[in-house]
Structures are given as C-alpha cells and as structure tokens.
Protein backbone atom coordinates (compact mmCIF):
# COMPACT_ATOMS: atom_id res chain seq x y z
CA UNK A 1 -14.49 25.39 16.87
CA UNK A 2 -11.47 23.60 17.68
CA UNK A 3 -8.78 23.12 14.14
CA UNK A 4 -7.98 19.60 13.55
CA UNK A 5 -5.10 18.90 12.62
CA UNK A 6 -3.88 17.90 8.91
CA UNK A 7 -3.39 14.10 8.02
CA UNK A 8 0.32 15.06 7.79
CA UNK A 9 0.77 16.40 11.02
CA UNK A 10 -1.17 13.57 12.62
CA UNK A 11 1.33 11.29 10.93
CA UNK A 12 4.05 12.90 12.26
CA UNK A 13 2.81 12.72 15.87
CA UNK A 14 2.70 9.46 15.66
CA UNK A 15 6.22 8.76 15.57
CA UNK A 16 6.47 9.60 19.17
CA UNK A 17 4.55 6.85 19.78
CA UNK A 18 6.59 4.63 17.72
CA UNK A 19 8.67 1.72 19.36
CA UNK A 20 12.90 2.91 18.82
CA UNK A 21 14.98 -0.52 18.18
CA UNK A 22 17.68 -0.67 20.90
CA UNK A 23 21.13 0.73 18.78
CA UNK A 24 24.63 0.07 19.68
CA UNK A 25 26.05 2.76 21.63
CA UNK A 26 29.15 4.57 19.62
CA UNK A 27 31.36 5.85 21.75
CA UNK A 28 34.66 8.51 21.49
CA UNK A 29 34.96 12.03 21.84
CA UNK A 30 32.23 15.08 20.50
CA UNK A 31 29.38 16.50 21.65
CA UNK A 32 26.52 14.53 22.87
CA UNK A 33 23.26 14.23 21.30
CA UNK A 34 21.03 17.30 22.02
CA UNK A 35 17.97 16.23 19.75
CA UNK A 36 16.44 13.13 19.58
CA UNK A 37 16.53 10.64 17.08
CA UNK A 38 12.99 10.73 16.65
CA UNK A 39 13.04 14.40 15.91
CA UNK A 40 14.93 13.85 12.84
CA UNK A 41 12.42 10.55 11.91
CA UNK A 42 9.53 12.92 12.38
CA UNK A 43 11.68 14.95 9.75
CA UNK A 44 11.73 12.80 7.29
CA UNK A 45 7.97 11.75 7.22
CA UNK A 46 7.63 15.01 5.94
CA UNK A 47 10.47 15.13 3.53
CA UNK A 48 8.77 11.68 1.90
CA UNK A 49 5.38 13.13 1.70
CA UNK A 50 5.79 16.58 0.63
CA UNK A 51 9.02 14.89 -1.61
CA UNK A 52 11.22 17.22 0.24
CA UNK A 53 14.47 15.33 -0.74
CA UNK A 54 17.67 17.97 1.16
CA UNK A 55 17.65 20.15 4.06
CA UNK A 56 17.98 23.26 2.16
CA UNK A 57 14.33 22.03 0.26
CA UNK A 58 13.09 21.00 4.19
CA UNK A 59 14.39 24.00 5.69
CA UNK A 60 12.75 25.95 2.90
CA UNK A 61 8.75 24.61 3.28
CA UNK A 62 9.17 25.03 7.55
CA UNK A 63 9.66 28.68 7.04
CA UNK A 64 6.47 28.94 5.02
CA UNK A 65 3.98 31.05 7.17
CA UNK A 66 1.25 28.72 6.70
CA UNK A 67 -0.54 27.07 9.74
CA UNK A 68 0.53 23.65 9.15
CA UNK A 69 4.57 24.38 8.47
CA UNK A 70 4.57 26.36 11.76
CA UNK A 71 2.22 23.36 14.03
CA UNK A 72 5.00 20.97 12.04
CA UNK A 73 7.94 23.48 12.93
CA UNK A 74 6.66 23.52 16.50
CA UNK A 75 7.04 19.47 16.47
CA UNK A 76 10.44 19.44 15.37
CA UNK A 77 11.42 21.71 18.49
CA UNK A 78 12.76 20.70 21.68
CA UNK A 79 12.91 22.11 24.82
CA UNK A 80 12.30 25.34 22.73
CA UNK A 81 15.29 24.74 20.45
CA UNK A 82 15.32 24.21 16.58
CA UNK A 83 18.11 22.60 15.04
CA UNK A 84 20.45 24.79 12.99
CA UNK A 85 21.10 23.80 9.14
CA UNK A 86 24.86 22.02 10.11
CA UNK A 87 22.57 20.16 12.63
CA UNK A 88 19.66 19.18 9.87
CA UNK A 89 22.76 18.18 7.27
CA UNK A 90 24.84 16.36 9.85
CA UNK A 91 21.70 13.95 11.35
CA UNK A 92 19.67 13.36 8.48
CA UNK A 93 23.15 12.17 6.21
CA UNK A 94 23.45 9.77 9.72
CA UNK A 95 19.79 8.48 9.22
CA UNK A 96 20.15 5.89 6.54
CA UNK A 97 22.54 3.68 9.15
CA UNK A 98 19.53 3.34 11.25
CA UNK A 99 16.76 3.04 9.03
CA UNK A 100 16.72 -0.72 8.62
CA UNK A 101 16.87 -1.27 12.18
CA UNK A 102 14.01 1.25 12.66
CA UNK A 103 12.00 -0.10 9.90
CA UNK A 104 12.56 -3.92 11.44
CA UNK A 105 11.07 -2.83 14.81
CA UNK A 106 8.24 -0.93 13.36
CA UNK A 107 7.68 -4.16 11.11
CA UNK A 108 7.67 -6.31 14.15
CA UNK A 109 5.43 -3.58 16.23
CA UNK A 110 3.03 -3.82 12.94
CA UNK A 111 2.45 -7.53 12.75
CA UNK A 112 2.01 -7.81 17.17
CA UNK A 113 -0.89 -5.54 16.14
CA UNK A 114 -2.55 -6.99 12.85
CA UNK A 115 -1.79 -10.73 13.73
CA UNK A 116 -1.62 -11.96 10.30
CA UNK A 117 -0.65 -15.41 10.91
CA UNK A 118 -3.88 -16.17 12.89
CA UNK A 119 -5.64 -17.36 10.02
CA UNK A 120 -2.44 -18.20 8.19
CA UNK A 121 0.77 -19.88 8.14
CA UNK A 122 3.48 -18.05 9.15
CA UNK A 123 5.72 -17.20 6.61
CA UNK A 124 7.74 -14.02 4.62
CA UNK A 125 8.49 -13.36 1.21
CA UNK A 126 11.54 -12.02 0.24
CA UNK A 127 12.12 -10.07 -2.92
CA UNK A 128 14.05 -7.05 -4.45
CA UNK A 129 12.88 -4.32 -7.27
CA UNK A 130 15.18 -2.20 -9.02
CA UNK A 131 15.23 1.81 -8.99
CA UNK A 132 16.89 3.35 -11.80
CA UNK A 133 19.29 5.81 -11.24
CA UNK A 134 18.92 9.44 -11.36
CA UNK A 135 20.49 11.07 -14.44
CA UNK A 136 22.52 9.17 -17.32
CA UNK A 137 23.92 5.69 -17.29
CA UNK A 138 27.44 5.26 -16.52
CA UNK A 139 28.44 2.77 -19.49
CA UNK A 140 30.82 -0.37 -18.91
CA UNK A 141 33.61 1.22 -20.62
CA UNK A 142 33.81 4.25 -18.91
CA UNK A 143 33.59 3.02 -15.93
CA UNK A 144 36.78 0.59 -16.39
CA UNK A 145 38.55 3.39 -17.39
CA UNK A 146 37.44 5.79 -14.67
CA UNK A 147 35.93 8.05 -16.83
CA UNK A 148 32.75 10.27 -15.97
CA UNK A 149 31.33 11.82 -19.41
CA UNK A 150 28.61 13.14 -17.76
CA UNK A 151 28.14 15.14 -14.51
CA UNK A 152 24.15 14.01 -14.12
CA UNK A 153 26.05 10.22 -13.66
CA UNK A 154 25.89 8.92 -10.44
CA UNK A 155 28.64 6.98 -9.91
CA UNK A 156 27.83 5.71 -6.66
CA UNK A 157 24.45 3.35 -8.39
CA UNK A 158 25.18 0.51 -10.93
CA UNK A 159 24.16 -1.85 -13.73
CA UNK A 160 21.88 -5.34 -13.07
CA UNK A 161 19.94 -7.06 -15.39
CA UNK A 162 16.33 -7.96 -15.35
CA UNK A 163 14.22 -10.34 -16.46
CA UNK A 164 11.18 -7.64 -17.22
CA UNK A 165 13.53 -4.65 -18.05
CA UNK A 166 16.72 -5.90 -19.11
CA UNK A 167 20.07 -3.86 -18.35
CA UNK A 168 19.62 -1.10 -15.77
CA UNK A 169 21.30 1.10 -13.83
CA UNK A 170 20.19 2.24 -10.66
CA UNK A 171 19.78 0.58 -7.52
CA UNK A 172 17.93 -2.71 -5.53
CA UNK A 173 15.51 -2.07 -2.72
CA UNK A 174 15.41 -5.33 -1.12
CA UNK A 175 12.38 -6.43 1.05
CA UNK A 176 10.83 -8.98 3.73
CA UNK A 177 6.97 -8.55 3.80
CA UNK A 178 7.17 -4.94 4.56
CA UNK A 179 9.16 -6.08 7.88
CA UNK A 180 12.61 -5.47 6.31
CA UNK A 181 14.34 -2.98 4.13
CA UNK A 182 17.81 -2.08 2.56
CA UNK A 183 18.95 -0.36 0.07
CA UNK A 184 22.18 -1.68 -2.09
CA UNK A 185 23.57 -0.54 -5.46
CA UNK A 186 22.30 -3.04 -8.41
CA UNK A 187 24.99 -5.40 -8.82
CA UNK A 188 24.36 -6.48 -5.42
CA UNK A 189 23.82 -10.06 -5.56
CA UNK A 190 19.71 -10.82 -4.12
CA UNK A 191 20.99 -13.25 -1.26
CA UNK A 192 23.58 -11.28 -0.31
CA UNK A 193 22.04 -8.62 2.00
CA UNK A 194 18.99 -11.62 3.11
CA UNK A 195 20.88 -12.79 6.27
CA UNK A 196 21.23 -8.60 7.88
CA UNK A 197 16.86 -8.83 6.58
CA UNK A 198 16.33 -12.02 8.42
CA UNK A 199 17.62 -11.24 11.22
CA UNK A 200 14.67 -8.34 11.54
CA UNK A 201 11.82 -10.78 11.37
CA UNK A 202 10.05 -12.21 14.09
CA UNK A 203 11.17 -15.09 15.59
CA UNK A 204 8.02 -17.54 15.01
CA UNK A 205 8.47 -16.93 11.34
CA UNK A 206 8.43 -20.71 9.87
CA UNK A 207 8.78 -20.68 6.12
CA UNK A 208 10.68 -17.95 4.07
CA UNK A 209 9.67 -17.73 0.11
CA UNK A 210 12.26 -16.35 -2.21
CA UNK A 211 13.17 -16.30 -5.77
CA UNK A 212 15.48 -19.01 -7.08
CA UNK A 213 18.28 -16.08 -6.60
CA UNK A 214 18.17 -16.53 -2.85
CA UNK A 215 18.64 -20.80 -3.61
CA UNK A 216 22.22 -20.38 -2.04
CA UNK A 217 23.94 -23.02 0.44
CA UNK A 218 24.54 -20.51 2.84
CA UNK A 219 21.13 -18.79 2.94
CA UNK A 220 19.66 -22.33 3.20
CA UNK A 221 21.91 -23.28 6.55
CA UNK A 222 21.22 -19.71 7.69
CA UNK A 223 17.22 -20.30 7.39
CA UNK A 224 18.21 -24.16 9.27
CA UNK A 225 19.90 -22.23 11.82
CA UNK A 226 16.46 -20.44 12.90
CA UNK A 227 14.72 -23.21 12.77
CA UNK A 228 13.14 -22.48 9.40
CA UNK A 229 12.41 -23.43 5.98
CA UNK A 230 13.69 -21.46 2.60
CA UNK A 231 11.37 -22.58 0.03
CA UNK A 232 12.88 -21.24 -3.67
CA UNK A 233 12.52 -21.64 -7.15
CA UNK A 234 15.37 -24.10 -8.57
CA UNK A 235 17.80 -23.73 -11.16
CA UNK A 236 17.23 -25.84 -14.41
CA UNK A 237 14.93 -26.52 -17.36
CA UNK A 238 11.57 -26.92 -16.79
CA UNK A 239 9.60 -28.32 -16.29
CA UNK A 240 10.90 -29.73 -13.11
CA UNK A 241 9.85 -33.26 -12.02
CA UNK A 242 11.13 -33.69 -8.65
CA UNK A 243 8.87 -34.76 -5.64
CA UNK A 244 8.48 -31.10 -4.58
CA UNK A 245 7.76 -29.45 -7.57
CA UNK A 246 3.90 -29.20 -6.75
CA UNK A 247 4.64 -27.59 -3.32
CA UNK A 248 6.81 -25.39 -4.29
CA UNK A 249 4.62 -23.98 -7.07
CA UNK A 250 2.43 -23.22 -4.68
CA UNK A 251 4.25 -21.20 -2.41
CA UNK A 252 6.00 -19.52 -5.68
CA UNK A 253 2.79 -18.09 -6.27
CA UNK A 254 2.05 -16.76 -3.10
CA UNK A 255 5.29 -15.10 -3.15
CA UNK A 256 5.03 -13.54 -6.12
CA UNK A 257 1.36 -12.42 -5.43
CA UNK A 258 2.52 -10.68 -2.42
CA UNK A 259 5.54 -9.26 -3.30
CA UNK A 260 4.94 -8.29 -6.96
CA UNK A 261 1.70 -6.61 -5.53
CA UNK A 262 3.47 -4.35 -2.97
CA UNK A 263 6.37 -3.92 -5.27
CA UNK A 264 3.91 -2.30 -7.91
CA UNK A 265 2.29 -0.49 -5.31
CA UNK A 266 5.18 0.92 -3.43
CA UNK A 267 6.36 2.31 -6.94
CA UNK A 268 3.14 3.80 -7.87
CA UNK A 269 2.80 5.66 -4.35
CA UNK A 270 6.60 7.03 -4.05
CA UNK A 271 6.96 7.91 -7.92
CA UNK A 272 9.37 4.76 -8.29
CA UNK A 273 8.45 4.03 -11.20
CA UNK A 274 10.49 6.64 -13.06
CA UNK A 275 14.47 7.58 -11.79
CA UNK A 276 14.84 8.26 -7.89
CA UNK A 277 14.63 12.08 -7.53
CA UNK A 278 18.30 11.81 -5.23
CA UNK A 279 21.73 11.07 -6.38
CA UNK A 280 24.30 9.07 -4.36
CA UNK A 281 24.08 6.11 -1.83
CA UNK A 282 23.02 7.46 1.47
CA UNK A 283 20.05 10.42 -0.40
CA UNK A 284 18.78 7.17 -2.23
CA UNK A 285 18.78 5.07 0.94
CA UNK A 286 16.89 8.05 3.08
CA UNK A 287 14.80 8.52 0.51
CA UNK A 288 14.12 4.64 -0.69
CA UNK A 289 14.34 3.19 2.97
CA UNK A 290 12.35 6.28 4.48
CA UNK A 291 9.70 5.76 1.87
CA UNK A 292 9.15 2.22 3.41
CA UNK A 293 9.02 3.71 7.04
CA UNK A 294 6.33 5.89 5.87
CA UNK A 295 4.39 2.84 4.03
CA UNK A 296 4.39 1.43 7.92
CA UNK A 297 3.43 4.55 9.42
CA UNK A 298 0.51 5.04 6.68
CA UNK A 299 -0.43 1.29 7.89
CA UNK A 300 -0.08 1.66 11.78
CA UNK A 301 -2.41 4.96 11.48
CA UNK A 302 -5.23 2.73 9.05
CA UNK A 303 -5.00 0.56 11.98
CA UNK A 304 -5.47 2.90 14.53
CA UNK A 305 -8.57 4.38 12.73
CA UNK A 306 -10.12 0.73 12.16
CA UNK A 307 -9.62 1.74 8.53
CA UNK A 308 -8.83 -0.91 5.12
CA UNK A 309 -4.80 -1.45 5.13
CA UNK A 310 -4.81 -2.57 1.22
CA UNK A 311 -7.28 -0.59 -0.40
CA UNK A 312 -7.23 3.26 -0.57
CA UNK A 313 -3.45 3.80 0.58
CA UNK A 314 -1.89 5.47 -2.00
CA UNK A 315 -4.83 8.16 -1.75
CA UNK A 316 -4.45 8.36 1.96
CA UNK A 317 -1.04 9.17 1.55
CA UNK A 318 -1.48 11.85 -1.56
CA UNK A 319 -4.05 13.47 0.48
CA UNK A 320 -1.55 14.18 3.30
C-alpha cells in the first residue's frame, strides 16, 4: 500500500503549480538567486499552518525525524541543495515585498477558475480589520517623547480607533474580495493603500463597494479612470435623503455581508482574534499577508477536489 501524502504536504505541492506575477527585475551587484522564489512560498505555507512564525522555529520542526518533516524537507530542496539558516533569514525577511503581488495573481488565477460573476454583477468590496499588536501599547505620551517603557512594545505598530473596539494599537490588514492584500500600521488612513489594491483586480471589475472612509476625491477619479464605479457610504446625519440613498443601501449591505463575513472568518482561522504572535512590520506582514495566501491556496485545493469553498474551511485547514 502506497502512503498518501498529508493534507499539508499536498498543499505545499501545489504551489508549484501556482501562477508567479511577473516582478520587476532589481539589478546591481551580489550573488544571483540560487533558490527559487517559490521554494521560500512553499516555506511559508508551512510556517502559517503549523504557526511556525522565524526560521530558527522552521528550521527547528524540518529536522524532526518524522515522515512528513523529511517528504516536506525533501520539497524545499533543489537540485539536492538545502538552504543554509543566513539563506532562510535573508529570503523569507525579502518575502513580504512580494506578497501582495503574489496574492493579486493568485486572486486573479482564483476567480478565472470559480467565475463568480456569471450569475452576478461584477463587483469587489473593499474593507480593512485591525490586528492588535503583540505585547503592550505604546501610549501617546511616550511616544512624543521617544520613550519605550516597555521592551514587549512594538514600536513599529500604532494606535486607530474603531467603531466596534475603540482605541487600538496594532495594525490594518486591508482587503479586496480575497483578491488583494496589504498590511499597514493602524494609523494608516483606509483609502490610502486602495489605489496599490486596485490595481490587483481584474480588469472587468465594474463596481467597487467601500466604507464611507474610502469616499475620497481621489479614490473616486482613480475608480473613473478604470472605467468603474466607487459606490460608498456618505458623510452626514442620517438619515440621508438624496436620490441614491436606496441604491446605495443596497450595495452597503452586500459589502458588509461579504466582507464582515470573511473578516470574522479569517480571524477565527489564523488566531486573529487575539494579538499577532510576531513583532515588527515585515514578521506581521509575512505572517498577516501569508495567512491570506494560504486562505487562497486552502480555496484553489477545495476547488480542485470539487469540494464546498465556504463551509468547512477553517477545519480543512486545522486538520492540515
């Protein structure tokens, strides 16, 4: 009898059949690549779903003699070579730059296969949710003075306030329909980073449903520009009375059914619900933006098997 192998593994063969977005080339002296990117993607799929969250933790489970960490060692080989630590530390700190390229062509790969918009108009909904910060709070007046009282502070994350939790400190995943992702500290305005997420969604996207956060000038002209249409919450008392008040509160709801859904959802399967288990911008970003790469690969593989992409995910991915 033939071993099959575990859910894990299978999910981290399929990145070699993933679809790499075309990167600028950087040029300038030092060595040239000898791994792949994908080697180091295939990396952190397992760093996200064993919570593996630094090399020396990664490094650690591949040495384990178990049949799986050796099958999974053997797949993060080439041409008989494993990467040395300096190699590990030096590529995966590099990963985050990519990530919401790589997410954008997955995203794009994921909706050529599931055709959503058969049935459907096509549109996106935009959103952020905030991560809190691991450790303590760095506190207004500390901070203006430059003071750390606290070595579990990051100092890198900081404060935003919400509607549901009031003041926080942490960080803002922002998101397009599970096509887009970055990562930002709070006080990161919502439109800000929309235009570098827009820019990952498909073309024949029509209608883009945000927040009234994102009702900006110049993410309205950039939505015109594309040839589509930002529908948003407006700024005022309510109740409004203008002629598109009823259309609007229509697509306000399917925003916030889709995105409040996968925003609850993401958090309950990655543990987001608490403080991020990494400290500093680029460990939250690998672990925040390759969280969402794994949500994709978790979907492409449901796919593949003819299996539900809603219902039984966060299982699917705790059994792996």
């Amino acid at each position: 009898m033939v071993p099959q192998d575990s859910l894990l593994v299978m999910l981290v063969q399929l990145v070699d059949r993933l679809p790499m977005p075309v990167l600028p080339v950087k040029g300038g002296r030092g060595h040239p690549k000898v791994y792949p990117d994908r080697l180091f993607l295939k990396a952190l799929v397992l760093m996200i779903v064993r919570h593996l969250h630094n090399v020396h933790e990664l490094l650690s489970a591949l040495a384990q003699p178990s049949a799986e960490m050796q099958r999974l060692r053997t797949l993060l080989t080439e041409q008989g070579r494993f990467p040395a630590r300096r190699t590990w530390e030096r590529r995966l700190k590099a990963i985050p730059d990519t990530l919401p390229a790589q997410i954008g062509c997955l995203g794009r790969h994921l909706l050529d296969l599931i055709q959503p918009w058969l049935t459907s108009g096509r549109a996106v909904a935009i959103d952020s949710t905030i991560l809190r910060a691991r450790g303590g709070v760095w506190h207004q007046k500390h901070r203006e003075k430059g003071e750390l009282p606290h070595t579990s502070i990051d100092p890198e994350a900081h404060w935003t306030k919400s509607g549901w939790h009031g003041w926080v400190y942490g960080w803002k995943l922002h998101v397009v329909s599970v096509v887009a992702a970055v990562l930002t500290p709070a006080n990161v305005a919502d439109s800000d980073p929309a235009p570098e997420l827009l820019r990952e969604v498909p073309a024949e996207v029509r209608f883009v449903l945000g927040d009234r956060h994102y009702n900006t000038p110049d993410l309205h002209e950039n939505c015109e520009q594309a040839d589509r249409l930002l529908v948003t919450t407006k700024y005022g008392r309510y109740p409004h009375t203008d002629d598109g008040v009823e259309v609007r509160r229509v697509f306000h709801k399917l925003r916030s059914r889709a995105m409040e859904n996968f925003n609850e959802h993401f958090k309950g399967i990655f543990d987001g619900h608490g403080q991020v288990p990494t400290k500093g911008l680029l460990a939250t970003q690998r672990f925040a933006l390759g969280a969402i790469f794994v949500y994709q690969l978790a979907l492409l593989y449901r796919f593949e098997h003819n299996l539900q992409l809603s219902v039984g995910l966060k299982a699917f991915l705790k059994a792996a």
